[in-house]
C-alpha atoms as a PDB file:
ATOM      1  CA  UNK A   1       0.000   0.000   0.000  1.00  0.00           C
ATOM      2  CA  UNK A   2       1.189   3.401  -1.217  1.00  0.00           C
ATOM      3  CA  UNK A   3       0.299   6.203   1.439  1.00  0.00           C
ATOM      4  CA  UNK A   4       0.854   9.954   0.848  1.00  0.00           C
ATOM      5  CA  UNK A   5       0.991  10.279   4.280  1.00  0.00           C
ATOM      6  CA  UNK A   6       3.231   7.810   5.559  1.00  0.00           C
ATOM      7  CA  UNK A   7       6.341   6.838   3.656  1.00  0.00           C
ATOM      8  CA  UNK A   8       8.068   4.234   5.027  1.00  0.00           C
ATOM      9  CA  UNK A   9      10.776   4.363   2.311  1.00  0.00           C
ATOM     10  CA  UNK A  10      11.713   7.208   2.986  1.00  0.00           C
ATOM     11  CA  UNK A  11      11.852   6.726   6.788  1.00  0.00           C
ATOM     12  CA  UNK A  12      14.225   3.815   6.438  1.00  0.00           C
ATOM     13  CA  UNK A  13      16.527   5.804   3.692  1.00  0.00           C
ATOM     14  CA  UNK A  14      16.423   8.955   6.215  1.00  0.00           C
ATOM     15  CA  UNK A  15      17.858   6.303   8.944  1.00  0.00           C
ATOM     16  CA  UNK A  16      20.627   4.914   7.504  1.00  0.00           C
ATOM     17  CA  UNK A  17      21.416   8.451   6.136  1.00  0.00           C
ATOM     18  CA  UNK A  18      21.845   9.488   9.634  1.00  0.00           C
ATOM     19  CA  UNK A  19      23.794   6.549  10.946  1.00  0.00           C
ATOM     20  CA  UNK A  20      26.262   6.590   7.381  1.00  0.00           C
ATOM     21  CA  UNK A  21      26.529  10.653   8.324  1.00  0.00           C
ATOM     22  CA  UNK A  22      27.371   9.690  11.789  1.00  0.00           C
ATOM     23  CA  UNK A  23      29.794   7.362  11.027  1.00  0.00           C
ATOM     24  CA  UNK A  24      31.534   9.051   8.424  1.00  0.00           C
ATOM     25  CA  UNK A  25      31.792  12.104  11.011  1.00  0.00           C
ATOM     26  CA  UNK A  26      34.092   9.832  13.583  1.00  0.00           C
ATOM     27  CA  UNK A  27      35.780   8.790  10.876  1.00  0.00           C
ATOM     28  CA  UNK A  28      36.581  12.186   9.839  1.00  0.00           C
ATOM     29  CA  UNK A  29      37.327  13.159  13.342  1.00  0.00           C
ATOM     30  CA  UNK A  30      40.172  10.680  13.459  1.00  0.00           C
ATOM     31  CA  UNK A  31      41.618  11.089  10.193  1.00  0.00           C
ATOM     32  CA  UNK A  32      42.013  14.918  11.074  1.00  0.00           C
ATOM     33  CA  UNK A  33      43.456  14.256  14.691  1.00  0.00           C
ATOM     34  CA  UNK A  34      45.262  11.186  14.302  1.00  0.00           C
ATOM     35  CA  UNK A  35      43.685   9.589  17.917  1.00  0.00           C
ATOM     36  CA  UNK A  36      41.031   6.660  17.743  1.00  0.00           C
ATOM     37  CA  UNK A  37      40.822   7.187  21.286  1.00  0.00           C
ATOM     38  CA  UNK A  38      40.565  11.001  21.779  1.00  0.00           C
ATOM     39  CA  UNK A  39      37.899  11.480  24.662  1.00  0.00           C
ATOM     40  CA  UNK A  40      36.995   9.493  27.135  1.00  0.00           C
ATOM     41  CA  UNK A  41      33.822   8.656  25.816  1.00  0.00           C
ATOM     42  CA  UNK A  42      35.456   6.811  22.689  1.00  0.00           C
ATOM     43  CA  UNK A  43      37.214   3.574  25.553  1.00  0.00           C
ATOM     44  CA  UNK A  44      37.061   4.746  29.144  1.00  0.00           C
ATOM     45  CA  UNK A  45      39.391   2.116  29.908  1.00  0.00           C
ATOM     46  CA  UNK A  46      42.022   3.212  27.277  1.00  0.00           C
ATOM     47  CA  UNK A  47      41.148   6.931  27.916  1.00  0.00           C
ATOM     48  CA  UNK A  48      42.308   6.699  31.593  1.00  0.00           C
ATOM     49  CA  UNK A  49      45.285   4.556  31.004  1.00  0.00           C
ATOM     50  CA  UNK A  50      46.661   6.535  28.261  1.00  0.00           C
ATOM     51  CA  UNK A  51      46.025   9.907  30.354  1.00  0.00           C
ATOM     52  CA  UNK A  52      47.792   8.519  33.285  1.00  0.00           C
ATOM     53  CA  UNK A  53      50.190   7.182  31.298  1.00  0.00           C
ATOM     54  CA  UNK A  54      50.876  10.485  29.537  1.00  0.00           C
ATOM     55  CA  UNK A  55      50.903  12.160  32.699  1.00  0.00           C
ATOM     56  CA  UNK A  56      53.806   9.970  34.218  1.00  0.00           C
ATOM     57  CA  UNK A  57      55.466  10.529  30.944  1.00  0.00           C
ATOM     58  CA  UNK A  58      55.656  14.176  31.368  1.00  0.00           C
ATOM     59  CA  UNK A  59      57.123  13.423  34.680  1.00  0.00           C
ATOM     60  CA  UNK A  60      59.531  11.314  33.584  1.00  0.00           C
ATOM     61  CA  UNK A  61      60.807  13.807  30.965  1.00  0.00           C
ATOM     62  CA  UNK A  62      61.011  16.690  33.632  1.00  0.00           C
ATOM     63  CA  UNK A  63      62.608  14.005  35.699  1.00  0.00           C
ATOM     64  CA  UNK A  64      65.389  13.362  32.918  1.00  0.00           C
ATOM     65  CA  UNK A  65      65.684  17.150  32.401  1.00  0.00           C
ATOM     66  CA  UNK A  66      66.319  17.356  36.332  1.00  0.00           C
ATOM     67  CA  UNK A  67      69.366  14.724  35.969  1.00  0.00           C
ATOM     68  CA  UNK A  68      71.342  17.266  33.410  1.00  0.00           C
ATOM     69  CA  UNK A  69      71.034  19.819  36.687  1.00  0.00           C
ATOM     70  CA  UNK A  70      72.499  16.956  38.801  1.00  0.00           C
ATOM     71  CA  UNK A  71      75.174  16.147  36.526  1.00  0.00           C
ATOM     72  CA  UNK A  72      76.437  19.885  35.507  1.00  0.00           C
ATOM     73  CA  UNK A  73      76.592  19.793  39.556  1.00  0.00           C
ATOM     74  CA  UNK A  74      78.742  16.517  39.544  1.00  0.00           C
ATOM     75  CA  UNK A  75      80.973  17.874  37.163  1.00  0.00           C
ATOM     76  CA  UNK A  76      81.512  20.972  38.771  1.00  0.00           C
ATOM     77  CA  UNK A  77      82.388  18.967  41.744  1.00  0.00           C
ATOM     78  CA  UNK A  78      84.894  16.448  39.984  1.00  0.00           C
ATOM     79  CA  UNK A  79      86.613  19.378  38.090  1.00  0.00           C
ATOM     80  CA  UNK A  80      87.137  21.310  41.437  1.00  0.00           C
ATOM     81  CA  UNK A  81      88.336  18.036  43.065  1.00  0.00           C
ATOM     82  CA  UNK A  82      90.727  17.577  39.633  1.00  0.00           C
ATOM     83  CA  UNK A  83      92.134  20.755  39.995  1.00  0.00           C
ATOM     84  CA  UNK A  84      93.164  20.531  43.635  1.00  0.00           C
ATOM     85  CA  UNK A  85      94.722  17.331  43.227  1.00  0.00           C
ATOM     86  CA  UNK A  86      96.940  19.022  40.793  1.00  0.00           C
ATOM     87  CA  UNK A  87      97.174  21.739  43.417  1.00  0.00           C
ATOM     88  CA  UNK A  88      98.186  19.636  46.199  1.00  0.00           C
ATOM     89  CA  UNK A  89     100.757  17.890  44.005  1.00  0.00           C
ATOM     90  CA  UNK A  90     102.601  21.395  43.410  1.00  0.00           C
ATOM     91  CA  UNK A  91     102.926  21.403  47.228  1.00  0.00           C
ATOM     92  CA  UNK A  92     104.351  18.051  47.698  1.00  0.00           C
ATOM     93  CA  UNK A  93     106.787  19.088  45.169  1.00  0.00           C
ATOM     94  CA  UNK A  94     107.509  21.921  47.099  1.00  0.00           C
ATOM     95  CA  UNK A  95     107.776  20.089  50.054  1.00  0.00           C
ATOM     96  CA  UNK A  96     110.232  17.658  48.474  1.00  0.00           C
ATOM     97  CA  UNK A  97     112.708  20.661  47.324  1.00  0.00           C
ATOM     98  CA  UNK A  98     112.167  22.155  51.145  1.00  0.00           C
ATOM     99  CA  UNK A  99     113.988  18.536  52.126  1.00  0.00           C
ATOM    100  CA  UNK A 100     117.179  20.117  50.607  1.00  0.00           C
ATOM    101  CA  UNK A 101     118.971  21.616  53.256  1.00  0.00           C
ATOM    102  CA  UNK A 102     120.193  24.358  51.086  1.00  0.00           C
ATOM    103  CA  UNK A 103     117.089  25.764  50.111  1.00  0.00           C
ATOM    104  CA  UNK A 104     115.260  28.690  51.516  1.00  0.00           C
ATOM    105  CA  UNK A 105     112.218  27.555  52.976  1.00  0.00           C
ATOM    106  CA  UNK A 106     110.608  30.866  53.695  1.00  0.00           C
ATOM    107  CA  UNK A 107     111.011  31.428  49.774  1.00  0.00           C
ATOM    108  CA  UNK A 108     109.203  28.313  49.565  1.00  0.00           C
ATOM    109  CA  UNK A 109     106.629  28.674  52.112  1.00  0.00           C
ATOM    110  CA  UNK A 110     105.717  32.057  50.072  1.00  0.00           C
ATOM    111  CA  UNK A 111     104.811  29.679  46.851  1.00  0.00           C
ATOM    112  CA  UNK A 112     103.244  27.180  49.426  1.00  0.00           C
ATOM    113  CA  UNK A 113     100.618  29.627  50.670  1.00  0.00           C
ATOM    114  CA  UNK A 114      99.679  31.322  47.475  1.00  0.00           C
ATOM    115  CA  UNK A 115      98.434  27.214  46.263  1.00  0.00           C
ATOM    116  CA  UNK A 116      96.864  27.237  49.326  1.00  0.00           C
ATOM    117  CA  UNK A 117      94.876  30.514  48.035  1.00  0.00           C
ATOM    118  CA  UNK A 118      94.545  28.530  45.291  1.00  0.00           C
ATOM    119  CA  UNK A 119      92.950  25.588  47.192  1.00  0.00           C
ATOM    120  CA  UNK A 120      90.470  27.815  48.669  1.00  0.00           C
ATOM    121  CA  UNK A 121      89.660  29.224  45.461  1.00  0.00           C
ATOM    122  CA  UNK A 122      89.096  26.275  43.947  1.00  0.00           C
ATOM    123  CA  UNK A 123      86.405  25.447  46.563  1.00  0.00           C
ATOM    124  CA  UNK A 124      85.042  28.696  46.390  1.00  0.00           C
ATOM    125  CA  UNK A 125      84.352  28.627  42.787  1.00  0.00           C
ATOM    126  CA  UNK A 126      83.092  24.832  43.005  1.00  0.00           C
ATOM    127  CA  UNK A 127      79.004  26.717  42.650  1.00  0.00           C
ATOM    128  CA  UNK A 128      76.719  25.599  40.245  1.00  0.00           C
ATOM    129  CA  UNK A 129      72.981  26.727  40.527  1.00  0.00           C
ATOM    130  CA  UNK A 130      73.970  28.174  44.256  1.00  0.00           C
ATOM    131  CA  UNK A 131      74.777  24.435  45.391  1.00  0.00           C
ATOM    132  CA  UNK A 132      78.412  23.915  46.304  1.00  0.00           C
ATOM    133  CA  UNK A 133      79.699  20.466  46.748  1.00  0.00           C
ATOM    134  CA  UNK A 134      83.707  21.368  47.688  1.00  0.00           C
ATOM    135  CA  UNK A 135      82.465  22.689  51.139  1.00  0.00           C
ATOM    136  CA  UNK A 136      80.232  21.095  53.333  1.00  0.00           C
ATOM    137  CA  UNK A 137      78.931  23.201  55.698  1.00  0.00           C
ATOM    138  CA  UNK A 138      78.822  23.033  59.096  1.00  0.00           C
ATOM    139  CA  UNK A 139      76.406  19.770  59.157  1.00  0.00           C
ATOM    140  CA  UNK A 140      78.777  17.150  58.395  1.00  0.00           C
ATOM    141  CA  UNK A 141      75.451  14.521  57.931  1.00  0.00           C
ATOM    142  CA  UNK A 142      74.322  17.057  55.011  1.00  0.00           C
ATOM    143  CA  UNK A 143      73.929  15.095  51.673  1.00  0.00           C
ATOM    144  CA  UNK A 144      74.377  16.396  47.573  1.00  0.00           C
ATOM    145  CA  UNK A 145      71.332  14.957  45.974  1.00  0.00           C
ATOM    146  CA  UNK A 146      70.837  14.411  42.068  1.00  0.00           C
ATOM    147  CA  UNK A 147      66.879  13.674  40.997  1.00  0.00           C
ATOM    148  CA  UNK A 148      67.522  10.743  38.663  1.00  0.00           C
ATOM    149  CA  UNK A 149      64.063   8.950  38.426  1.00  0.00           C
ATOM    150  CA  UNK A 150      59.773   9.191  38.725  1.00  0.00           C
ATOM    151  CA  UNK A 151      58.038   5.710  39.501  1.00  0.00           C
ATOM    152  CA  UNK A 152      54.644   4.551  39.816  1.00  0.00           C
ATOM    153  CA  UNK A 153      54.011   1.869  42.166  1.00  0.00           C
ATOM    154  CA  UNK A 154      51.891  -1.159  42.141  1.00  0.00           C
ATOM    155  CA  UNK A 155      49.365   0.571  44.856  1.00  0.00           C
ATOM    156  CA  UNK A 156      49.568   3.686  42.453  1.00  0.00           C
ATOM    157  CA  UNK A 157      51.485   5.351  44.511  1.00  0.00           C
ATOM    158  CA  UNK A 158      54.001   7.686  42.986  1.00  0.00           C
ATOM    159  CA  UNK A 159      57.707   8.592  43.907  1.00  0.00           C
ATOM    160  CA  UNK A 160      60.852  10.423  43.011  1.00  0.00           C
ATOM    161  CA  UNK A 161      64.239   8.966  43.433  1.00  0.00           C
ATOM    162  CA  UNK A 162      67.327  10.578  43.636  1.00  0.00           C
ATOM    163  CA  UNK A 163      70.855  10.007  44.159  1.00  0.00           C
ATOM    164  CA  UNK A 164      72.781  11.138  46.917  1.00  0.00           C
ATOM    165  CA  UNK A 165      76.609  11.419  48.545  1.00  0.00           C
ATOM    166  CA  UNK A 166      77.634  12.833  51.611  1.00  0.00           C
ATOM    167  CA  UNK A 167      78.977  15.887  51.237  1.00  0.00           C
ATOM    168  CA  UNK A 168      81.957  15.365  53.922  1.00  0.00           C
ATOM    169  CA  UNK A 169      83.154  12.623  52.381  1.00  0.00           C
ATOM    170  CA  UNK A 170      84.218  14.559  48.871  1.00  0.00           C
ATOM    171  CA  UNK A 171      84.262  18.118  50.489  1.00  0.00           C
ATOM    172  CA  UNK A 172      87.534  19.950  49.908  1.00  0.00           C
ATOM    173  CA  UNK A 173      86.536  22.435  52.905  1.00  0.00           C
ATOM    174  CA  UNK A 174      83.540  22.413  56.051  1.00  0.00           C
ATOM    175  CA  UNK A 175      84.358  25.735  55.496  1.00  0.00           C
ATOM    176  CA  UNK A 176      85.328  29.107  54.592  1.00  0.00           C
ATOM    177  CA  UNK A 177      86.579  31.745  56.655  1.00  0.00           C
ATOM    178  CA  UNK A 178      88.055  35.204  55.434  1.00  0.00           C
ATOM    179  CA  UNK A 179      88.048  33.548  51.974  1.00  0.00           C
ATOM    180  CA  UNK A 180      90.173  30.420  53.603  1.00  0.00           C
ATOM    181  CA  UNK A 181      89.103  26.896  53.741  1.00  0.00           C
ATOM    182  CA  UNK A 182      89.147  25.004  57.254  1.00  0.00           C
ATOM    183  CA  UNK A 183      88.604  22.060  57.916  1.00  0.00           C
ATOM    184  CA  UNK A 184      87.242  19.123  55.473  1.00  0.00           C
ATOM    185  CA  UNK A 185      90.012  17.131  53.449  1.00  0.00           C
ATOM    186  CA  UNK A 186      92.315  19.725  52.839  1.00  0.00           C
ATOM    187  CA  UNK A 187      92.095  21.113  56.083  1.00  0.00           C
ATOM    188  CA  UNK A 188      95.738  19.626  57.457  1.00  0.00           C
ATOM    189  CA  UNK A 189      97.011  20.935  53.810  1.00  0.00           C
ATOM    190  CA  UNK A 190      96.216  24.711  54.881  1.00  0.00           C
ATOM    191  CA  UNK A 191      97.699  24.311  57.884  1.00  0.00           C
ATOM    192  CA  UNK A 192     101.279  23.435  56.531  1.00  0.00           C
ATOM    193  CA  UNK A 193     103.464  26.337  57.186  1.00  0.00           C
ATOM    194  CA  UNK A 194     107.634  26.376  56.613  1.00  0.00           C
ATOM    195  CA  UNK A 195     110.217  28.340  58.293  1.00  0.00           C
ATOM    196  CA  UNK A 196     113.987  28.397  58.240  1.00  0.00           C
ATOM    197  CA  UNK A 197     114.033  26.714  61.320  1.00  0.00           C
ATOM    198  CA  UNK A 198     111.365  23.568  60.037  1.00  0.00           C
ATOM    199  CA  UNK A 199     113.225  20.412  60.789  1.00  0.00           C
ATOM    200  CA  UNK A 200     112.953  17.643  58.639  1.00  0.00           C
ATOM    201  CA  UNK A 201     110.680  15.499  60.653  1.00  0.00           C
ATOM    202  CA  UNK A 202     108.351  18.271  60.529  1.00  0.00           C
ATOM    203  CA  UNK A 203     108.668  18.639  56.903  1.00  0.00           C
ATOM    204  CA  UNK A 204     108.294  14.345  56.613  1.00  0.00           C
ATOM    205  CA  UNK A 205     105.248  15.161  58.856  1.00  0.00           C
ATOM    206  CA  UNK A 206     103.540  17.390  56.374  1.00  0.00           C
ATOM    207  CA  UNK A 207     104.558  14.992  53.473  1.00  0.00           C
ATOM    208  CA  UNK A 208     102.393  12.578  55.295  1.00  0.00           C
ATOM    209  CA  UNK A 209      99.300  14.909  55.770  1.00  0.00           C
ATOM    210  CA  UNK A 210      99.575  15.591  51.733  1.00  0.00           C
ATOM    211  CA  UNK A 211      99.703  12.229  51.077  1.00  0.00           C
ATOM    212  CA  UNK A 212      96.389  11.356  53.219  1.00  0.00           C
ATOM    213  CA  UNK A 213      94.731  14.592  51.359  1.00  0.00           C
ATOM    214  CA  UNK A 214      95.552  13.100  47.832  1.00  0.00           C
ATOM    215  CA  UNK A 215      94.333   9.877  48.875  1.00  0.00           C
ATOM    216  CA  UNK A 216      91.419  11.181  50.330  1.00  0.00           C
ATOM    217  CA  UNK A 217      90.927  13.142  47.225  1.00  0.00           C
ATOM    218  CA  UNK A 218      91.410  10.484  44.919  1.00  0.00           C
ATOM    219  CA  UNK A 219      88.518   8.830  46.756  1.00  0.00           C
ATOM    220  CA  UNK A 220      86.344  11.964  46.416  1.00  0.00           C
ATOM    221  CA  UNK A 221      86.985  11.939  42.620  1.00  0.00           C
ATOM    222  CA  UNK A 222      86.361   7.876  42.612  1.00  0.00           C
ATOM    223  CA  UNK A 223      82.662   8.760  43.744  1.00  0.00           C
ATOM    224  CA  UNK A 224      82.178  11.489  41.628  1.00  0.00           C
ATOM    225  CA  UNK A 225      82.862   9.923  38.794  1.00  0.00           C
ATOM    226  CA  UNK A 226      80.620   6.627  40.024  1.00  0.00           C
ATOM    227  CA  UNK A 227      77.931   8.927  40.369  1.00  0.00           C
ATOM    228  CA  UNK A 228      78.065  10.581  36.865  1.00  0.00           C
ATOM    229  CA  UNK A 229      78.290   6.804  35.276  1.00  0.00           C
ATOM    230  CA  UNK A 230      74.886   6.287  37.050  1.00  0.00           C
ATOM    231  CA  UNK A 231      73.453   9.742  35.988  1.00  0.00           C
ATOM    232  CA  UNK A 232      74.445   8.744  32.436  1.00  0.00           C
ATOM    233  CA  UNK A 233      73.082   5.795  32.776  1.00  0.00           C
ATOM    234  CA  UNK A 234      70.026   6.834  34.118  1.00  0.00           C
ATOM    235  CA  UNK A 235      69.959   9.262  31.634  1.00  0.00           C
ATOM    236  CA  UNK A 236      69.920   6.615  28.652  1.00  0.00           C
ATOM    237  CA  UNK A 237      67.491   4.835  30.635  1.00  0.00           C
ATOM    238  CA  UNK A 238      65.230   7.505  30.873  1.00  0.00           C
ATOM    239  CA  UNK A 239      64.934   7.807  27.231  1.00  0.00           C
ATOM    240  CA  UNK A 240      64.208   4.458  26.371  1.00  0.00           C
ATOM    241  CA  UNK A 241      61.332   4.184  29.187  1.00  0.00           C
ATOM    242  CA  UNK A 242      60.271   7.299  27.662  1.00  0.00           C
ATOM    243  CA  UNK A 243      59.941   5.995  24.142  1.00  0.00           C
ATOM    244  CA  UNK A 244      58.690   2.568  25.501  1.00  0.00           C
ATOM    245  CA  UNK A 245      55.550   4.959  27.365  1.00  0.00           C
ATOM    246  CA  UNK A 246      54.769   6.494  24.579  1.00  0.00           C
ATOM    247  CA  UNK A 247      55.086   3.872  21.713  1.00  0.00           C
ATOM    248  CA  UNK A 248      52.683   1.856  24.202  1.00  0.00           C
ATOM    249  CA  UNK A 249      50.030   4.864  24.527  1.00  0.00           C
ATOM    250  CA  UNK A 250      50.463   4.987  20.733  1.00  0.00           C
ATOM    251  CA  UNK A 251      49.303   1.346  20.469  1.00  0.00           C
ATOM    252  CA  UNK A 252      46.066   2.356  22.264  1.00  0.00           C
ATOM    253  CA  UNK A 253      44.615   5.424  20.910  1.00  0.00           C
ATOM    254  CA  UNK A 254      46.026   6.047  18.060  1.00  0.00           C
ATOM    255  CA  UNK A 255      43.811   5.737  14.926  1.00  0.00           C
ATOM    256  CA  UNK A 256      45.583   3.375  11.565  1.00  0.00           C
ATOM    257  CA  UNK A 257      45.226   5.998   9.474  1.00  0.00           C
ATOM    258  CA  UNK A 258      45.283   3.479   6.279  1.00  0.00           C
ATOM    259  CA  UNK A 259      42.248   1.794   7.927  1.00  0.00           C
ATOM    260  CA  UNK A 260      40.446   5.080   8.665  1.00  0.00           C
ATOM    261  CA  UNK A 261      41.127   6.430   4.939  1.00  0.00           C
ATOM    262  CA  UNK A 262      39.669   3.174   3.740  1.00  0.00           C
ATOM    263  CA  UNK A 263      36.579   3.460   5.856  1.00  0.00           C
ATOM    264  CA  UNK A 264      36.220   6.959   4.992  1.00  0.00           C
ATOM    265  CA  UNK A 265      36.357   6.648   0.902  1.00  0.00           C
ATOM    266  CA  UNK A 266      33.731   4.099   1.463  1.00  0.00           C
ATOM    267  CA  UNK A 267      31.609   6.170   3.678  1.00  0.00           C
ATOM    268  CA  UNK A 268      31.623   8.835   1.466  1.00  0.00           C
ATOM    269  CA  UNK A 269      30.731   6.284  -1.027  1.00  0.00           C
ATOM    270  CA  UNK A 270      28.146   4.878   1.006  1.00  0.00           C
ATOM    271  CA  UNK A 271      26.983   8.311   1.892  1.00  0.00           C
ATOM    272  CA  UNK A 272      26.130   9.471  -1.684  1.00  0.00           C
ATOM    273  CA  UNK A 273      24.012   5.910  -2.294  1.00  0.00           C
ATOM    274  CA  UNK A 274      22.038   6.679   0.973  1.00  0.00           C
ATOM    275  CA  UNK A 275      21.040  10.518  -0.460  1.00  0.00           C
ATOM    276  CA  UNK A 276      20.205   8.545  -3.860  1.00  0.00           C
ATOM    277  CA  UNK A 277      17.940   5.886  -2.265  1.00  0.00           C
ATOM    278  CA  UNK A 278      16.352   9.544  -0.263  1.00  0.00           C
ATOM    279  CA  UNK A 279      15.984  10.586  -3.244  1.00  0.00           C
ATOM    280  CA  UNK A 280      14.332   8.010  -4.927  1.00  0.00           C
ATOM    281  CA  UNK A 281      12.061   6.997  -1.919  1.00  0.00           C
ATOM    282  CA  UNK A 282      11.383  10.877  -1.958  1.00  0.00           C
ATOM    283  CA  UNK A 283       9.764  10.612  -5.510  1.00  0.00           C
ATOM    284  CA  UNK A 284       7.873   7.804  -5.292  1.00  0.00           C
ATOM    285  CA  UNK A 285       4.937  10.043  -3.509  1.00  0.00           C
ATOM    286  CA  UNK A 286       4.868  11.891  -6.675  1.00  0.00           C
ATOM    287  CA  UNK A 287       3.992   9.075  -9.021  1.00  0.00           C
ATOM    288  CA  UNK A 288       0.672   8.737  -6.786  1.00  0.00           C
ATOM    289  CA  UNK A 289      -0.395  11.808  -8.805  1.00  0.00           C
ATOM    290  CA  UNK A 290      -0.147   9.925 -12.462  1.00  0.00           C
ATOM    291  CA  UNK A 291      -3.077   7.779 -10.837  1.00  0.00           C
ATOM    292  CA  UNK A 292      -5.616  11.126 -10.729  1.00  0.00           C
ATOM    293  CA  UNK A 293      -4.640  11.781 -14.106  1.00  0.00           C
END
């Protein structure tokens, strides 16, 4: 039955209109933004793993820009520390000539105390970013700390880890005072002071404290340098986790764009048939009027 009231034709075209126009719109959507998952209402579940995800990712990349701070600070450190061994060097040398009976050893103490200016210097100049690892402080417990990691735990928990040495163990100085360094490893160092009258078991006795600086410098450098092989490491680690975050986000909302420019030539295709068959259903009302004729 043909009604000019009802046509049910043209109701059924009209609905699969609507559902090929809504179709082809998500399509379009994720051909222009590249995401298959772009709001939540797309996959919850992928939605909220991908945002967290994303969101520790950021982290991690601020964390990784953080360990380039750490390290410029560990190799200001190990350069001070570098320098001062050569520093401490000159005075053993100096202290080996002052064995010669002949020599003057107030000449000698002059060149001793201007590398012990030098010593302090050093220290003094050991600042990067206000932090300043050659002198400790008066808190011997206090600790240099390099951020080197963010982690998400199993109970969702997060947490940043860092790396950390004890400042009085590398510390040239605990401190300064009137531009001179006290204390700390090269505190015995400052303290050497020739005359003409030095004997040579007091000479001997400041060979000895030189030699237990240099060692104890040597030691300082030892765990500077560990810690910049795990800041580099860390480093390299941090970009592959990074990469591994995001190629796994990827995975989840983004769209195949050869799929989606498949689906959307045939939607388009499918789109134009659907207006046709509207079309046609459309007219078919009009052929009731050939009947009258």
């Amino acid at each position: 039955m043909t009604s000019i009231l009802t046509n049910t034709s043209a109701m059924s075209a009209l609905a699969t209109l609507r559902n090929i126009n809504t179709d082809l719109a998500n399509t379009q959507d994720r051909v222009s933004s590249g995401y298959r998952v772009g709001e939540a209402a797309d996959n919850v579940a992928y939605w909220s793993i991908s945002t967290t995800m994303n969101s520790d990712n950021k982290a991690l990349n601020s964390a990784k820009d953080a360990l380039g701070v750490g390290a410029a600070k560990v190799d200001t450190a190990y350069a001070a520390t570098e320098s001062a061994i050569e520093v401490v060097n000159e005075i053993k040398a100096k202290l080996v000539t002052a064995s010669e009976t002949s020599t003057d050893k107030d000449q000698i103490q002059l060149e001793i105390t201007k590398l012990q200016e030098q010593l302090s210097a050093v220290a003094q100049a050991a600042s990067f970013s206000g932090e300043n690892w050659a002198i400790s402080g008066s808190n011997t417990g206090t600790a240099g700390t390099v951020v080197d990691g963010f982690i998400r735990e199993d109970s969702g928990s997060v947490k940043i880890t860092t790396a950390e040495v004890t400042l009085a163990s590398i510390a040239m100085f605990s401190t300064l005072n009137a531009g001179a360094g006290e204390g700390g490893i090269l505190g015995t160092v400052m303290d050497i002071e020739l005359t003409s009258a030095s004997s040579q078991t007091e000479i001997d006795g400041f060979m000895d404290d030189v030699e237990t600086a240099l060692s104890s410098l040597t030691d300082a450098g030892a765990v500077l340098g560990a810690l910049t092989t795990r800041i580099d490491l860390q480093d390299d680690f941090a970009s592959t986790l990074s990469d591994a975050i995001e190629s796994g986000v990827s995975r989840l909302v983004d769209a195949d764009m050869e799929e989606e420019s498949a689906k959307l030539s045939a939607l388009q295709t499918q789109q134009q048939l659907a207006v046709q068959s509207l079309s046609i259903a459309n007219s078919s009302s009009q052929n009731i009027l050939s009947l009258f004729q």
